[in-house]
C-alpha atoms as a PDB file:
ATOM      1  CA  UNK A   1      95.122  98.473  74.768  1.00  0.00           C
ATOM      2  CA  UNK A   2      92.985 100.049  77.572  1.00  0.00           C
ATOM      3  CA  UNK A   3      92.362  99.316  80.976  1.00  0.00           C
ATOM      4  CA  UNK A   4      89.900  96.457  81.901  1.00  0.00           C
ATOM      5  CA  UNK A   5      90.714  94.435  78.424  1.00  0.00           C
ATOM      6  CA  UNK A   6      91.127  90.819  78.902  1.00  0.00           C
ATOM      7  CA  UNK A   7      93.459  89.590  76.722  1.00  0.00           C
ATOM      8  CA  UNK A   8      93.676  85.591  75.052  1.00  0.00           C
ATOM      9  CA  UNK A   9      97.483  85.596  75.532  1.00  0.00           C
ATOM     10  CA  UNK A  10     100.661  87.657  74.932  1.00  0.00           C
ATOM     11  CA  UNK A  11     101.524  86.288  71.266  1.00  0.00           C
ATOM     12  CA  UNK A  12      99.034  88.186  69.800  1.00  0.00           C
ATOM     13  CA  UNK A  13      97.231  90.114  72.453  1.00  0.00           C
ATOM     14  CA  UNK A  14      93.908  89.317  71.250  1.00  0.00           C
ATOM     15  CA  UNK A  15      90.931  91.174  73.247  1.00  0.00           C
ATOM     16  CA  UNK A  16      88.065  88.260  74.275  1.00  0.00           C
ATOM     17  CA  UNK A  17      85.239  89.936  76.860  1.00  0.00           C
ATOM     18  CA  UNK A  18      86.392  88.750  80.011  1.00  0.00           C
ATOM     19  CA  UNK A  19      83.232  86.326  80.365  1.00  0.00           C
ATOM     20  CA  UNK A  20      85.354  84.216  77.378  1.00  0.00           C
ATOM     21  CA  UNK A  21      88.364  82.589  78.404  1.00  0.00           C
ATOM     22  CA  UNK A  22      91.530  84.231  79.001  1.00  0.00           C
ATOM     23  CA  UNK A  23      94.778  84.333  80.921  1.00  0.00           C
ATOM     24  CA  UNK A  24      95.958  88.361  80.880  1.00  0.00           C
ATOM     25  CA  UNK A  25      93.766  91.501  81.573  1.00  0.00           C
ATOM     26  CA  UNK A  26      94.789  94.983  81.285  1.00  0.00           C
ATOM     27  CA  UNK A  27      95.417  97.011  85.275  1.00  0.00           C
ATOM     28  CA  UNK A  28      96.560 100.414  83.589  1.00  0.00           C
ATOM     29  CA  UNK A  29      97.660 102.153  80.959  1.00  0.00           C
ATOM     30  CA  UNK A  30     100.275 105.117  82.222  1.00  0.00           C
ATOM     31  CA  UNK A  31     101.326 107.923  79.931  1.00  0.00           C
ATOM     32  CA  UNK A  32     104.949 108.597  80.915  1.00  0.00           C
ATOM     33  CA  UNK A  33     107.716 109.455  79.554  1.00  0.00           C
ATOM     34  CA  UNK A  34     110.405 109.479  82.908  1.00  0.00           C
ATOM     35  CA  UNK A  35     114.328 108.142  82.604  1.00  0.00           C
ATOM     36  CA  UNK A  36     113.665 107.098  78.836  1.00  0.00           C
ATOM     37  CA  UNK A  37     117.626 107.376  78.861  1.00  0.00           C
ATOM     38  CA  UNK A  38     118.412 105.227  81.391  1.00  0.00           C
ATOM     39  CA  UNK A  39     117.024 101.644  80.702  1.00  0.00           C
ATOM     40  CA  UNK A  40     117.931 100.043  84.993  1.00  0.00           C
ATOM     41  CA  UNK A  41     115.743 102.901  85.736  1.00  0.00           C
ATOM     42  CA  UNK A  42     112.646 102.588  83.427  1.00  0.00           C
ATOM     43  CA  UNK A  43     112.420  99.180  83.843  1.00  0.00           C
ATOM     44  CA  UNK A  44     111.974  99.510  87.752  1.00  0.00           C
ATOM     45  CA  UNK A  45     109.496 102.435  87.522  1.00  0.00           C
ATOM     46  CA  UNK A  46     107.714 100.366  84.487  1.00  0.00           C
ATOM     47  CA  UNK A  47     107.730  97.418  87.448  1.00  0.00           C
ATOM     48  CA  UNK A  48     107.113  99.804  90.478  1.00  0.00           C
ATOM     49  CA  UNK A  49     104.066 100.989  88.078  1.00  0.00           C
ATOM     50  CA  UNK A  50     102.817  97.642  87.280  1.00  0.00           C
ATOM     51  CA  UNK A  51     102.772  96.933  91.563  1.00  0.00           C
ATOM     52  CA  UNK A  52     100.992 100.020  92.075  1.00  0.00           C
ATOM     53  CA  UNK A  53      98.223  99.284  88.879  1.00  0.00           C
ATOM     54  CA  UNK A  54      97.826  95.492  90.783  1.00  0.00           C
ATOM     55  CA  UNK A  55      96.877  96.661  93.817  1.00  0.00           C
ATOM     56  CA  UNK A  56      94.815  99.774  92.782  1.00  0.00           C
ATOM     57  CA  UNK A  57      92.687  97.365  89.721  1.00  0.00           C
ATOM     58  CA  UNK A  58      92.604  93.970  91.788  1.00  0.00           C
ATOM     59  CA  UNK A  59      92.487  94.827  95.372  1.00  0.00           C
ATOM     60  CA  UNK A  60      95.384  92.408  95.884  1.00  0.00           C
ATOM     61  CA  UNK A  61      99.190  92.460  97.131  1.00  0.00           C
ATOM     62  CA  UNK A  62     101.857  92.142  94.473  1.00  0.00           C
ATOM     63  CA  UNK A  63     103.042  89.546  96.462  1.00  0.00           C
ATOM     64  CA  UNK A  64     102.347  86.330  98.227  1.00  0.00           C
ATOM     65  CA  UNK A  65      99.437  85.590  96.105  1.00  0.00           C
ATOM     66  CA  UNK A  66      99.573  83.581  92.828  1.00  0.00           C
ATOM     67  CA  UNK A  67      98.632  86.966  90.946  1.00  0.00           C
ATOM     68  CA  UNK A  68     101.595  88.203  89.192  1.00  0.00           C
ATOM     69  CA  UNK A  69     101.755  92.230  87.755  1.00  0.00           C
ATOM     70  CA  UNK A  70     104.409  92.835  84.873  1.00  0.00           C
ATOM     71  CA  UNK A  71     104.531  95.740  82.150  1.00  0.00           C
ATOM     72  CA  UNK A  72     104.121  94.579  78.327  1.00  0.00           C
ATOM     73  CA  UNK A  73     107.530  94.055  76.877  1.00  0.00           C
ATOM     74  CA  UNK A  74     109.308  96.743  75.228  1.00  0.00           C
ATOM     75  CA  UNK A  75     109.082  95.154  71.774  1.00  0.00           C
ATOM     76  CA  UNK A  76     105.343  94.689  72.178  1.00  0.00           C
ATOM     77  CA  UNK A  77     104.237  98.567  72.586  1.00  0.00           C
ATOM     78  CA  UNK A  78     105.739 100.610  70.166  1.00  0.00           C
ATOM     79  CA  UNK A  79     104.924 103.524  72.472  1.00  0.00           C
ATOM     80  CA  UNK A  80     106.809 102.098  75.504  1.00  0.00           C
ATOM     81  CA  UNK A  81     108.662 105.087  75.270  1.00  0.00           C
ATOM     82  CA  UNK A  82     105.674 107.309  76.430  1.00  0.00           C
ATOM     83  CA  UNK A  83     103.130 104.717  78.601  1.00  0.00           C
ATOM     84  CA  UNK A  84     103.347 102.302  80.540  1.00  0.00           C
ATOM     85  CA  UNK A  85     100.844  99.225  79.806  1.00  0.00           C
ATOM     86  CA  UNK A  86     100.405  96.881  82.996  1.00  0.00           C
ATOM     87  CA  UNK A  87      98.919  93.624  83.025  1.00  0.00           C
ATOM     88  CA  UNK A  88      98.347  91.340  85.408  1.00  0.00           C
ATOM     89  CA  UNK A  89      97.376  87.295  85.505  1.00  0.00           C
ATOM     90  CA  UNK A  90      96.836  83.991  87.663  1.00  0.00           C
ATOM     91  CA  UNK A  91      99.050  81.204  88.405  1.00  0.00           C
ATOM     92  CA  UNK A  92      97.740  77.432  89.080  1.00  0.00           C
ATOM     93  CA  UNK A  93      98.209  75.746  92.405  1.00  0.00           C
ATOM     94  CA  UNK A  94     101.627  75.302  92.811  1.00  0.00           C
ATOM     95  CA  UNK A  95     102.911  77.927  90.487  1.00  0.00           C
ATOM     96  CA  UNK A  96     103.065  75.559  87.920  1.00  0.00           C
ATOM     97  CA  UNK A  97     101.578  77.140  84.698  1.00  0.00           C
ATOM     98  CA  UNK A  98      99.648  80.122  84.067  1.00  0.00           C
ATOM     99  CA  UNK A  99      95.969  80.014  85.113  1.00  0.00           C
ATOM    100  CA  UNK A 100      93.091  80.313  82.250  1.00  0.00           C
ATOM    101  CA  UNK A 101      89.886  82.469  83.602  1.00  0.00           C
ATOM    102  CA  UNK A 102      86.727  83.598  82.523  1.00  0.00           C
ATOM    103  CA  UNK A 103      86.009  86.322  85.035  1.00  0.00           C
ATOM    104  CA  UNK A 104      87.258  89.751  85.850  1.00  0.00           C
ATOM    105  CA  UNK A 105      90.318  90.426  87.962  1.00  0.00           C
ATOM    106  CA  UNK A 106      88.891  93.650  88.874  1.00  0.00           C
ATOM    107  CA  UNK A 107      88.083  94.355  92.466  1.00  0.00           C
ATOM    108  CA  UNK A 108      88.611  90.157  92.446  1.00  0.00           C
ATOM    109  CA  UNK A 109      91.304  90.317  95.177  1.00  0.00           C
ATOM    110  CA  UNK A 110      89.474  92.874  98.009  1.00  0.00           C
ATOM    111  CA  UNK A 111      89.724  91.598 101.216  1.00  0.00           C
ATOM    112  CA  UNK A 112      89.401  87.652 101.977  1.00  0.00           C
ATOM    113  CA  UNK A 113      88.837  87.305  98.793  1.00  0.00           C
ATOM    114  CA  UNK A 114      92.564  87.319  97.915  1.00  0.00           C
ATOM    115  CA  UNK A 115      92.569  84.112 100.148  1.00  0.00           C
ATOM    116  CA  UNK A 116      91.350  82.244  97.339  1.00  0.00           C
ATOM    117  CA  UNK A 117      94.882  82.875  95.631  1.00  0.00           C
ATOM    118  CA  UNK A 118      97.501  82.178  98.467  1.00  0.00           C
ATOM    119  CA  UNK A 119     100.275  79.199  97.983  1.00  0.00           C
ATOM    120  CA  UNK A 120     101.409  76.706 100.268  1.00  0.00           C
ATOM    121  CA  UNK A 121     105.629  76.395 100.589  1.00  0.00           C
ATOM    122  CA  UNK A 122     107.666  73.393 102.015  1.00  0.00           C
ATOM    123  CA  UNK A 123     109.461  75.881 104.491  1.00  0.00           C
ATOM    124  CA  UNK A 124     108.576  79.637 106.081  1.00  0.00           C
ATOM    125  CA  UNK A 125     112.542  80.694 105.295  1.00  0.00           C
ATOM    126  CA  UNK A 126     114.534  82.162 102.226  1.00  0.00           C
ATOM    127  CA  UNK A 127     114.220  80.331  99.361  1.00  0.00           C
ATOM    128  CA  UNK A 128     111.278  78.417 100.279  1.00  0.00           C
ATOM    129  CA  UNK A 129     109.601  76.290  97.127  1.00  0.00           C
ATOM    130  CA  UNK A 130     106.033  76.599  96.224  1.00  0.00           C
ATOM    131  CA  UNK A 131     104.261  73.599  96.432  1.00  0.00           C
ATOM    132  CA  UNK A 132     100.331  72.027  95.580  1.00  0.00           C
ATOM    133  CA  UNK A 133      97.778  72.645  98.693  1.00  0.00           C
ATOM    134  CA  UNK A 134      97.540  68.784  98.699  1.00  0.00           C
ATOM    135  CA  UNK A 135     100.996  67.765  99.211  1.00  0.00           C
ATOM    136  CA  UNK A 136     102.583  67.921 102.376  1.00  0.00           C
ATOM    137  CA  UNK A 137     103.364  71.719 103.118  1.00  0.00           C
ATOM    138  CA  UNK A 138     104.315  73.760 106.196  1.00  0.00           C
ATOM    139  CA  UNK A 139     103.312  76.767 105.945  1.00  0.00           C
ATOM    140  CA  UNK A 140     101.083  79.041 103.898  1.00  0.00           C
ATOM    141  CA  UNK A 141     100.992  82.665 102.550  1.00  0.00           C
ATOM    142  CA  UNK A 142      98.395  84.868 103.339  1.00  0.00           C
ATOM    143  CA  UNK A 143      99.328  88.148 101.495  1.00  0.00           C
ATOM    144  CA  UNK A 144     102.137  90.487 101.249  1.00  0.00           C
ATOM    145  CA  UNK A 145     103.214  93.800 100.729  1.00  0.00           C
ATOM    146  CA  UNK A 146     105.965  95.861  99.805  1.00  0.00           C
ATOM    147  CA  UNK A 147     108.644  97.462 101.895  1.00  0.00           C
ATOM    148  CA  UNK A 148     109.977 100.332  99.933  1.00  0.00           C
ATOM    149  CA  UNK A 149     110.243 101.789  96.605  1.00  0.00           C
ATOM    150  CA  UNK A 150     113.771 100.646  94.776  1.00  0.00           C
ATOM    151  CA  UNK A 151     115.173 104.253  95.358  1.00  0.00           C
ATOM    152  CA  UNK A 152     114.867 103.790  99.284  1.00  0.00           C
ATOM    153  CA  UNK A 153     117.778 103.480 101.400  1.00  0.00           C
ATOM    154  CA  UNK A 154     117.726 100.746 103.702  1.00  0.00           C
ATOM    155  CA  UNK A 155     115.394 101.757 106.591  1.00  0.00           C
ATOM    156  CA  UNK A 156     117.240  99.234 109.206  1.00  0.00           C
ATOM    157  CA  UNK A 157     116.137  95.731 110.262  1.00  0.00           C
ATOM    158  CA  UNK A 158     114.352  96.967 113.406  1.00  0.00           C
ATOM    159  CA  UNK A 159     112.163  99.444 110.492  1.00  0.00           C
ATOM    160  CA  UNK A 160     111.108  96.287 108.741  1.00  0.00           C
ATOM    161  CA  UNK A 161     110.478  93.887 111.532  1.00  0.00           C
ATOM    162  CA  UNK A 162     108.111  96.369 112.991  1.00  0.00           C
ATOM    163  CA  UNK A 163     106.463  96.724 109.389  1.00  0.00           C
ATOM    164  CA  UNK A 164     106.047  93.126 109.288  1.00  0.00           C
ATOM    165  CA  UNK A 165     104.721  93.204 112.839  1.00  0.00           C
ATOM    166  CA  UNK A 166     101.869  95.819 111.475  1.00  0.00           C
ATOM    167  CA  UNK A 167     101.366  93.598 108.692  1.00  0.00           C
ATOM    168  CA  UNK A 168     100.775  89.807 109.101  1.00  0.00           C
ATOM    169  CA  UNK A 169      99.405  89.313 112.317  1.00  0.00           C
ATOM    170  CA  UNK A 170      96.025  90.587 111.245  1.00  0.00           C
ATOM    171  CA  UNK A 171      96.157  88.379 108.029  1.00  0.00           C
ATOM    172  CA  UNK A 172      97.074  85.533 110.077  1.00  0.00           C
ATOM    173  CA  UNK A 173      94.296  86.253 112.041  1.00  0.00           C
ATOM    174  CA  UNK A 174      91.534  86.529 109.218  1.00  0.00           C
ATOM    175  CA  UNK A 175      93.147  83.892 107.186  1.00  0.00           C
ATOM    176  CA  UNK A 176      92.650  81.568 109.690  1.00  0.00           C
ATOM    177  CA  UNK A 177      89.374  82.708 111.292  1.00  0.00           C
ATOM    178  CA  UNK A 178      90.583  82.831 114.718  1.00  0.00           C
ATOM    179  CA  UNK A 179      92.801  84.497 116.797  1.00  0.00           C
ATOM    180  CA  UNK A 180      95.622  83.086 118.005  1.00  0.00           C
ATOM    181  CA  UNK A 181      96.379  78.981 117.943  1.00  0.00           C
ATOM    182  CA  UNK A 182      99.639  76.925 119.509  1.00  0.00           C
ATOM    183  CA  UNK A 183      99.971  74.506 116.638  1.00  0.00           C
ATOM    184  CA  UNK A 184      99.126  77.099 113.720  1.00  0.00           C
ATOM    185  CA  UNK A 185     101.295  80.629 114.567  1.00  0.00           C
ATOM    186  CA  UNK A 186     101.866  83.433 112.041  1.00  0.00           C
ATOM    187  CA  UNK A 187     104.882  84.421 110.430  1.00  0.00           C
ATOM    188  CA  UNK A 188     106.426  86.762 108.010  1.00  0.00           C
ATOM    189  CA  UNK A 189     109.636  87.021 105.930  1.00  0.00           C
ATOM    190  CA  UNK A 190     111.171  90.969 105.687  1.00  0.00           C
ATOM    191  CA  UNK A 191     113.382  91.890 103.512  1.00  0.00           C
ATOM    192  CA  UNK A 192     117.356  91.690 104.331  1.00  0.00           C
ATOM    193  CA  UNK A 193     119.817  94.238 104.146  1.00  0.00           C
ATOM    194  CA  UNK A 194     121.403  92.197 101.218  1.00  0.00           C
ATOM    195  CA  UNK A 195     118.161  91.232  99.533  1.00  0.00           C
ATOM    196  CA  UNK A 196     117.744  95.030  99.852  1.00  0.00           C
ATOM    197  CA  UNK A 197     121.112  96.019  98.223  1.00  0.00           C
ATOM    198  CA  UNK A 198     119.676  93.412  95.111  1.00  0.00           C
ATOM    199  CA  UNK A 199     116.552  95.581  94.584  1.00  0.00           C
ATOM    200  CA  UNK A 200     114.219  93.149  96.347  1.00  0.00           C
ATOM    201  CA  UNK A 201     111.341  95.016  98.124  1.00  0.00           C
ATOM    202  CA  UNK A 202     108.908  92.282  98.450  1.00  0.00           C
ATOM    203  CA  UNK A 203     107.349  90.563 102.324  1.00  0.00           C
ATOM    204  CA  UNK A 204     105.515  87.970 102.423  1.00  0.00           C
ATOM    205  CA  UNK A 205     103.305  87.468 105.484  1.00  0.00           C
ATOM    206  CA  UNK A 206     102.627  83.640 106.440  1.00  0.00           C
ATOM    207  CA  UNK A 207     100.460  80.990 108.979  1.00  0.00           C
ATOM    208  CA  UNK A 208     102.294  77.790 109.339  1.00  0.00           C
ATOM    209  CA  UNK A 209     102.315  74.565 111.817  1.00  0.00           C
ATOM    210  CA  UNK A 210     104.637  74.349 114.823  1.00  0.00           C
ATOM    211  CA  UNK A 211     105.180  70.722 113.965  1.00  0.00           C
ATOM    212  CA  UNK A 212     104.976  68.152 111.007  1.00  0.00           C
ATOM    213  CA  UNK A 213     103.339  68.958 107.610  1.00  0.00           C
ATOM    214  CA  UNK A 214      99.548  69.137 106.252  1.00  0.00           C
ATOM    215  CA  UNK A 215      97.991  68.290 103.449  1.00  0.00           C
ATOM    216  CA  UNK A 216      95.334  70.616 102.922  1.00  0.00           C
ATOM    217  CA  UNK A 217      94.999  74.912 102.801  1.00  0.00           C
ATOM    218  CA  UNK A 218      94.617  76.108 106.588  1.00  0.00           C
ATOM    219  CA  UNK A 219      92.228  78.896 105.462  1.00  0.00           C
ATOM    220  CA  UNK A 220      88.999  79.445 108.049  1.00  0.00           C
ATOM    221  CA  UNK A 221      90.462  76.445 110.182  1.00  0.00           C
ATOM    222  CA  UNK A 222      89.247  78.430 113.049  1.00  0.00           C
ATOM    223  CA  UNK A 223      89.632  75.947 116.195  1.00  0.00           C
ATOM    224  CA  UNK A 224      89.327  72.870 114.377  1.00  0.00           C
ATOM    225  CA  UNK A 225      91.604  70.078 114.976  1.00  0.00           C
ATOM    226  CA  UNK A 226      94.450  69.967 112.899  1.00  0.00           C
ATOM    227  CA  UNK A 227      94.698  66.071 112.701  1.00  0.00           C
ATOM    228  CA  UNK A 228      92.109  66.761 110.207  1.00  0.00           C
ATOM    229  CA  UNK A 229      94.472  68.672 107.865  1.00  0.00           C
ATOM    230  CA  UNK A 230      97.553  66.292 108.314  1.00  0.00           C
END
């Protein structure tokens, strides 16, 4: 496999040009070799790698968009032992089943153009559920980012509120197309010291509504009313 190769599916990793449909394409292909003994550890820096490869190959975050970055499973690259192969793909509205494409994800998630893949949620709080645009949602994500690498030692809640701080307010901002609203506000979820502990590393930044639900995607409201969206 090489980088930029879409690919039909993972059952039989056929390469289609990425004009024909197809649900995986190919962010990197890293020779290493690192902690080949120690199978916790290669599977986070095989993870950590696939993040990184997102980002660099899409222009997206490896979280809070419905683009999703994993390595190809051990048993499907005899040479896992030497590279890493990352992939990435697209999930429907309402991260309900994988999302068939015909284009190139490369350079497809630069700027507001990764606006095109946030999901709504039924809450802005832990365990929040992913739900269709259409149905009644509070709150919307409008990127993420990562707080640490998985060897970090927790950097202290007061580290990662001000990294969130840094963070969402300016995708709030350009997600919306306007600065600052009373019924629309921004929010972001950090990471806690016990999500920390489990290896979790991943913020999500947010908009949502001070009141009620809506039933559509808040992106470029602006200052348009948002009885229009209920």
């Amino acid at each position: 496999m090489q980088t930029g190769q879409c690919l039909i599916d993972t059952l039989t990793y056929q390469v289609v040009p990425c004009t024909q449909t197809h649900v995986y394409q190919v962010t990197a292909v890293v020779r290493n070799s690192s902690v080949n003994t120690d199978p916790t550890a290669r599977q986070v820096l095989r993870q950590e790698t696939c993040n990184a490869s997102l980002v660099k190959f899409s222009g997206g975050a490896p979280v809070g968009l419905l683009a999703v970055g994993n390595p190809v499973a051990l048993v499907d690259d005899p040479l896992n032992s030497t590279r890493i192969v990352c992939l990435m793909h697209l999930r429907t509205d309402g991260d309900e089943a994988n999302l068939p494409i015909n284009y190139t994800l490369q350079d497809a998630l630069k700027g507001a153009n990764a606006f095109k893949y946030t999901f709504c949620v039924d809450k802005v709080a832990k365990n929040f559920k992913i739900v269709k645009c259409s149905s009644p949602h509070v709150g919307q994500t409008t990127g993420g980012y990562l707080s640490g690498r998985y060897i970090d030692k927790f950097p202290g809640d007061a580290h990662l509120i001000a990294q969130r701080a840094q963070f969402c307010p300016p995708l709030a901002q350009a997600f919306l197309g306007t600065k600052s609203r009373k019924d629309v506000v921004e929010d972001g979820l950090y990471v806690t010291k016990t999500a920390w502990a489990q290896g979790d590393r991943y913020a999500a930044c947010f908009v949502k509504v001070t009141s009620g639900t809506v039933k559509k995607s808040l992106q470029g409201i602006g200052t348009k009313p948002l009885t229009s969206y209920r």
